[in-house]
Protein backbone atom coordinates (compact mmCIF):
# COMPACT_ATOMS: atom_id res chain seq x y z
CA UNK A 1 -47.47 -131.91 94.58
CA UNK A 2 -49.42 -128.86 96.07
CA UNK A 3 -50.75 -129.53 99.28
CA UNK A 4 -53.81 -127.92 100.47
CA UNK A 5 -55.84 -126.77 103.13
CA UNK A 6 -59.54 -126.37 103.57
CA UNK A 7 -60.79 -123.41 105.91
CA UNK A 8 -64.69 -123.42 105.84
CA UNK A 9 -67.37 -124.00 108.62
CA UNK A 10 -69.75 -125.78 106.34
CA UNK A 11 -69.07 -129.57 106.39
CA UNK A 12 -70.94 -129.27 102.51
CA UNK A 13 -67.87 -127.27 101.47
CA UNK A 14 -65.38 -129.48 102.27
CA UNK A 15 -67.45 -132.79 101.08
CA UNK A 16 -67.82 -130.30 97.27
CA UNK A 17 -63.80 -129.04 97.21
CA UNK A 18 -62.65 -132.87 97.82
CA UNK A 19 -65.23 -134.10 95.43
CA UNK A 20 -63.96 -131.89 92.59
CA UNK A 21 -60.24 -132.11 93.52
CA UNK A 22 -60.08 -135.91 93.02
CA UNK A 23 -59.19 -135.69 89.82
CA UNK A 24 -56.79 -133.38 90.55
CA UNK A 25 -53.79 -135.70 90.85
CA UNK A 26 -51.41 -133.17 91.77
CA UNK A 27 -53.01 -131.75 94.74
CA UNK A 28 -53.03 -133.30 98.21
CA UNK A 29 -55.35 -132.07 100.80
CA UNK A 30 -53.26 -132.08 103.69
CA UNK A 31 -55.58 -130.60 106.68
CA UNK A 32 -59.27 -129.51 106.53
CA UNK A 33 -60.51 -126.55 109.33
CA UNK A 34 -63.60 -125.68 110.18
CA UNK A 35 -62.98 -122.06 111.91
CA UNK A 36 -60.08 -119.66 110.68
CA UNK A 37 -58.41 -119.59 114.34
CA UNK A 38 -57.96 -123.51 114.39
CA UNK A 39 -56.39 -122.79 110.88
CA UNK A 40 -53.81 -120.26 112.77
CA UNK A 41 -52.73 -122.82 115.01
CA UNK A 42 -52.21 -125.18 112.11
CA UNK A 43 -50.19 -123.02 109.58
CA UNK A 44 -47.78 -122.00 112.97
CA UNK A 45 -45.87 -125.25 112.17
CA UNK A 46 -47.12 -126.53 109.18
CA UNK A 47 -46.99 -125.59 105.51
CA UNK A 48 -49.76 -124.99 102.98
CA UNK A 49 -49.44 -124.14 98.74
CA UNK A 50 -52.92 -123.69 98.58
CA UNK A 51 -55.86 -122.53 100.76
CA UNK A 52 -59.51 -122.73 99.96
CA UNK A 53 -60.93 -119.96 102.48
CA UNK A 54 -64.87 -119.47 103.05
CA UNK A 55 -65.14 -115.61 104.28
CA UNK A 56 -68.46 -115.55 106.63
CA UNK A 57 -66.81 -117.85 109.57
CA UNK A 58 -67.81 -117.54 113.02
CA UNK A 59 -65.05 -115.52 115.21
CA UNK A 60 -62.74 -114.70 112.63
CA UNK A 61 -63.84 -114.34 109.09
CA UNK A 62 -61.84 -115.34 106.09
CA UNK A 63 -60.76 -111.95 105.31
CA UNK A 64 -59.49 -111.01 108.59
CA UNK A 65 -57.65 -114.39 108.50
CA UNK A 66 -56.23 -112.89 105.21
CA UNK A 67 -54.55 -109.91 106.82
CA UNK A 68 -53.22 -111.40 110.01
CA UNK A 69 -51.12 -114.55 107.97
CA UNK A 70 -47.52 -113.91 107.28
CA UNK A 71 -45.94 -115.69 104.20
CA UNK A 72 -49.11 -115.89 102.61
CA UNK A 73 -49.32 -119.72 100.55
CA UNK A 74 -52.12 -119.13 97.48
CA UNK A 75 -55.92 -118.74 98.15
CA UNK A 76 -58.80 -119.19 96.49
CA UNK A 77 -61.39 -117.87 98.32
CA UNK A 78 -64.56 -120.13 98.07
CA UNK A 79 -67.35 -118.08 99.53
CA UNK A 80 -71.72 -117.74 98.63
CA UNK A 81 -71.06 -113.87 98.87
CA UNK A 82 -69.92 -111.75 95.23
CA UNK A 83 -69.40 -108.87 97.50
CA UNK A 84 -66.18 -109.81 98.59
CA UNK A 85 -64.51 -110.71 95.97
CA UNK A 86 -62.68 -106.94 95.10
CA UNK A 87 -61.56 -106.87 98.80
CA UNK A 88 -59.87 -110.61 97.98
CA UNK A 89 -58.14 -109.76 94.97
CA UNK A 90 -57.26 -106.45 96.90
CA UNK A 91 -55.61 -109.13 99.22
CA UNK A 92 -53.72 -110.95 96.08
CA UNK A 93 -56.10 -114.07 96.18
CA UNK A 94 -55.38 -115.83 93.25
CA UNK A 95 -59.44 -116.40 92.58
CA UNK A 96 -63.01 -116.17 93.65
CA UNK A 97 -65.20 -118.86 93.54
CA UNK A 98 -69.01 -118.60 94.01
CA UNK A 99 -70.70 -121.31 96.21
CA UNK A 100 -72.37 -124.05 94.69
CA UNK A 101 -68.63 -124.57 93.00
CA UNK A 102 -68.80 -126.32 90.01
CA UNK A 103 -66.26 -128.62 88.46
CA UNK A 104 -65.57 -126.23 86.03
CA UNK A 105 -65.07 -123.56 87.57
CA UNK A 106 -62.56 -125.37 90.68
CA UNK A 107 -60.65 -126.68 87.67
CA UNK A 108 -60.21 -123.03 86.13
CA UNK A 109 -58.82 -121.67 89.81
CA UNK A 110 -56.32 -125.11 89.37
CA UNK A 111 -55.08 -124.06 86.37
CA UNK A 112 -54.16 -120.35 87.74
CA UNK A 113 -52.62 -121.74 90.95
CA UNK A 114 -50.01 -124.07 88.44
CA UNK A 115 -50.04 -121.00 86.77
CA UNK A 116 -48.54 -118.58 89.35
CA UNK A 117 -46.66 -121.73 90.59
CA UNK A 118 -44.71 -121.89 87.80
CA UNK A 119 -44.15 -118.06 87.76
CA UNK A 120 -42.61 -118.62 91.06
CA UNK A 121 -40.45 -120.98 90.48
CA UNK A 122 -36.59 -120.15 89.85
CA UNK A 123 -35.79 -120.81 86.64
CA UNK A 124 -33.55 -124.10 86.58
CA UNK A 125 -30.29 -123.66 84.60
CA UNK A 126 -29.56 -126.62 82.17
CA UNK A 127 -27.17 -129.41 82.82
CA UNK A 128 -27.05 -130.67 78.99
CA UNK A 129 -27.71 -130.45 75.67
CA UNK A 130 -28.97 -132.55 72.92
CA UNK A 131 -27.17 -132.44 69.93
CA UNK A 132 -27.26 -134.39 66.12
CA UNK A 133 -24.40 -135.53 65.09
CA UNK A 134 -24.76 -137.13 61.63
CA UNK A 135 -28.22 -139.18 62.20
CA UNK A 136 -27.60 -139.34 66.22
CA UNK A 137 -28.43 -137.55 68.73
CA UNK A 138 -26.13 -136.89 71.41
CA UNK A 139 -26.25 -135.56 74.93
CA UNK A 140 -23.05 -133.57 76.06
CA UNK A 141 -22.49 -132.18 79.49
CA UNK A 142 -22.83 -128.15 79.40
CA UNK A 143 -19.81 -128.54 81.98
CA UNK A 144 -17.45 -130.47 79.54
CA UNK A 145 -17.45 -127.86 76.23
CA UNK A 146 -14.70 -125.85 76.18
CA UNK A 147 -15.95 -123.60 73.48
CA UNK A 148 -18.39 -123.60 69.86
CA UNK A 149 -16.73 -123.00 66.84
CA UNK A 150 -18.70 -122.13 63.65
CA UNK A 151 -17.95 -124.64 60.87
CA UNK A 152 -20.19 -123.51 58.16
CA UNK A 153 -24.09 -124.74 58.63
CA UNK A 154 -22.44 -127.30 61.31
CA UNK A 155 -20.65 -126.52 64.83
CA UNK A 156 -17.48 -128.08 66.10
CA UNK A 157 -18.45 -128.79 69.79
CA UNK A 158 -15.48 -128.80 71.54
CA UNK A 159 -14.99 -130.89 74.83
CA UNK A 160 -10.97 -130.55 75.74
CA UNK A 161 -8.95 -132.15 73.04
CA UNK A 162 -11.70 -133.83 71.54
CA UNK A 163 -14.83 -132.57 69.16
CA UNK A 164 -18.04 -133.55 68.00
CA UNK A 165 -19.34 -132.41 64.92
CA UNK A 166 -22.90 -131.19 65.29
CA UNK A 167 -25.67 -130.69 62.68
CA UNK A 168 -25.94 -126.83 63.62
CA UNK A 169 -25.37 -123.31 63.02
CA UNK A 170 -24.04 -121.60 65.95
CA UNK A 171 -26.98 -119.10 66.02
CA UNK A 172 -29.23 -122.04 66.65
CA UNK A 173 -27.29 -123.67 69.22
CA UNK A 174 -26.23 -120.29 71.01
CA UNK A 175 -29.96 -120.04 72.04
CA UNK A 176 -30.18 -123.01 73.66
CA UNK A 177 -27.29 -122.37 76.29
CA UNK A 178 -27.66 -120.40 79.38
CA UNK A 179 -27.19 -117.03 78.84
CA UNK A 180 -25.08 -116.87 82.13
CA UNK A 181 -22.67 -119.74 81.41
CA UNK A 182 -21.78 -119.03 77.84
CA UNK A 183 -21.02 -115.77 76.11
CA UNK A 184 -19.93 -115.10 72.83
CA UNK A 185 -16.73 -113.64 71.64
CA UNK A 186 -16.37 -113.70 67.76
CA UNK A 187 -18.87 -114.41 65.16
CA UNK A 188 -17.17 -118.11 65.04
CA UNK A 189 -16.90 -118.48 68.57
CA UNK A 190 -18.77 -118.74 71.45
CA UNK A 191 -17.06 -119.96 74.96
CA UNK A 192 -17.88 -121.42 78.07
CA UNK A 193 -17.61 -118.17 80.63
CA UNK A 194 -15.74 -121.13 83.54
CA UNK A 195 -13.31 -122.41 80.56
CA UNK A 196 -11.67 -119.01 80.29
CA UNK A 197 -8.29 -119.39 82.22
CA UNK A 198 -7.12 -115.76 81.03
CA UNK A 199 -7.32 -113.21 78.63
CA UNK A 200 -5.74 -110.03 76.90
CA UNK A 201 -7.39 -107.11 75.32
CA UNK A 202 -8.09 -109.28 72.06
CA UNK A 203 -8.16 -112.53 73.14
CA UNK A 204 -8.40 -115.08 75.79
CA UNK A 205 -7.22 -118.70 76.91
CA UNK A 206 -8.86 -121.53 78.01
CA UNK A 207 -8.68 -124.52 80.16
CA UNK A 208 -7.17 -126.43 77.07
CA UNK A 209 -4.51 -123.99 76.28
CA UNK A 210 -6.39 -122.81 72.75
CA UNK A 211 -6.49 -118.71 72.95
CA UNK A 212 -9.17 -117.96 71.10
CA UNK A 213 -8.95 -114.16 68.95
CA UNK A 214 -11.99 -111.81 70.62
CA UNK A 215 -14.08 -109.94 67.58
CA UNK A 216 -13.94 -105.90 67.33
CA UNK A 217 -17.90 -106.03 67.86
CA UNK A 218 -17.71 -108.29 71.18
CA UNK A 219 -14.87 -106.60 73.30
CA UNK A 220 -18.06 -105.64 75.96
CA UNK A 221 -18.24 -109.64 76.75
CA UNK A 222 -14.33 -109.39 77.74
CA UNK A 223 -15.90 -107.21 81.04
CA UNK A 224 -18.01 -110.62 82.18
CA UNK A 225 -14.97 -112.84 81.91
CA UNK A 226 -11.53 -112.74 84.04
CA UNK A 227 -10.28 -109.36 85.02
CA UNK A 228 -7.56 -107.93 82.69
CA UNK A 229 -3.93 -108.53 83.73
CA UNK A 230 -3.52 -105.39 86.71
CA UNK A 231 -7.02 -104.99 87.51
């Protein structure tokens, strides 16, 4: 849910933005101001994703508003003068919209501020994986495998002691792990970087007791696992 705050002086403006945002299930207009300093006050305990900003406010104007606000949230200035608009972006506004609004248009500026959103976001690593064994699919816990072993055009998934059998090569499934939990060490093996327990210069051992031989070509991945014995 983005919540969102209306800065404009014309009661019109905020009667238009509301109209058009209905439909906008995601967004939740959480304070409407009618002068930039009464805005202030609000954000100085309150938070904001989203700010539609008119510019030509009595007192302080939109863009002055702009350069006085720490921890800027998005804006999308909403304002009946074009002649602003290079100062805004200037400012990192994330658009310009041209009063009368229409639809249209509002719902373009939406789709940037997901947009950027999104951008912002920190990537969220993967708990699971889905995986077909014979005709089923199966969920298994990115925390359980020990290691991947390449069994022709399948993958031996292995989980402790105990293995499932999945409908892979280990190409495919290799790109849908996290990069940072799971590194490859041979071209039939790829391990869990938390399973590793210890290592040698060619191989290492993990939390099951299997020691597992490290490939010529993948020595490099031996620097992102355990430290060598004496280092």
């Amino acid at each position: 849910m983005l919540n969102a705050l209306i800065v404009d002086d014309e009661p019109l403006a905020h009667k238009v933005i509301l109209h058009h945002l209905a439909s906008h299930r995601d967004v939740k207009v959480v304070k409407q101001c009618h002068n930039a300093a009464e805005a202030l006050a609000w954000l100085a305990s309150n938070r904001a994703d989203l700010i539609f900003l008119d510019i030509n406010m009595p007192q302080l104007n939109g863009m002055d508003m702009l350069k006085v606000m720490a921890n800027r949230p998005q804006v999308i200035i909403v304002s009946a003068y074009e002649e602003f608009a290079l100062q805004g972006f200037e400012l990192d506004v994330t658009d310009y919209l041209l009063k009368p609004v229409s639809e249209a248009r509002l719902t373009s500026a939406m789709d940037k501020i997901r947009q950027r959103s999104a951008a912002n976001k920190p990537a969220q690593t993967p708990k699971e994986i889905v995986i077909k064994v014979d005709r089923e699919l199966r969920k298994v816990s990115l925390r359980d495998i020990s290691y991947l072993e390449a069994y022709g055009n399948y993958v031996k998934v292995w989980q402790g002691d105990s293995m499932l059998l999945a409908n892979s090569t280990l190409k495919k499934l290799l790109a849908e792990l996290p990069a940072q939990a799971f590194s490859q060490i041979h071209k039939s093996f790829v391990v869990r970087n938390n399973a590793v327990i210890g290592k040698d210069s060619d191989s290492v051992l993990l939390d099951n007791q299997m020691r597992l031989k490290v490939g010529k070509s993948f020595k490099s991945v031996l620097t992102r696992l355990l430290p060598l014995p004496g280092q």
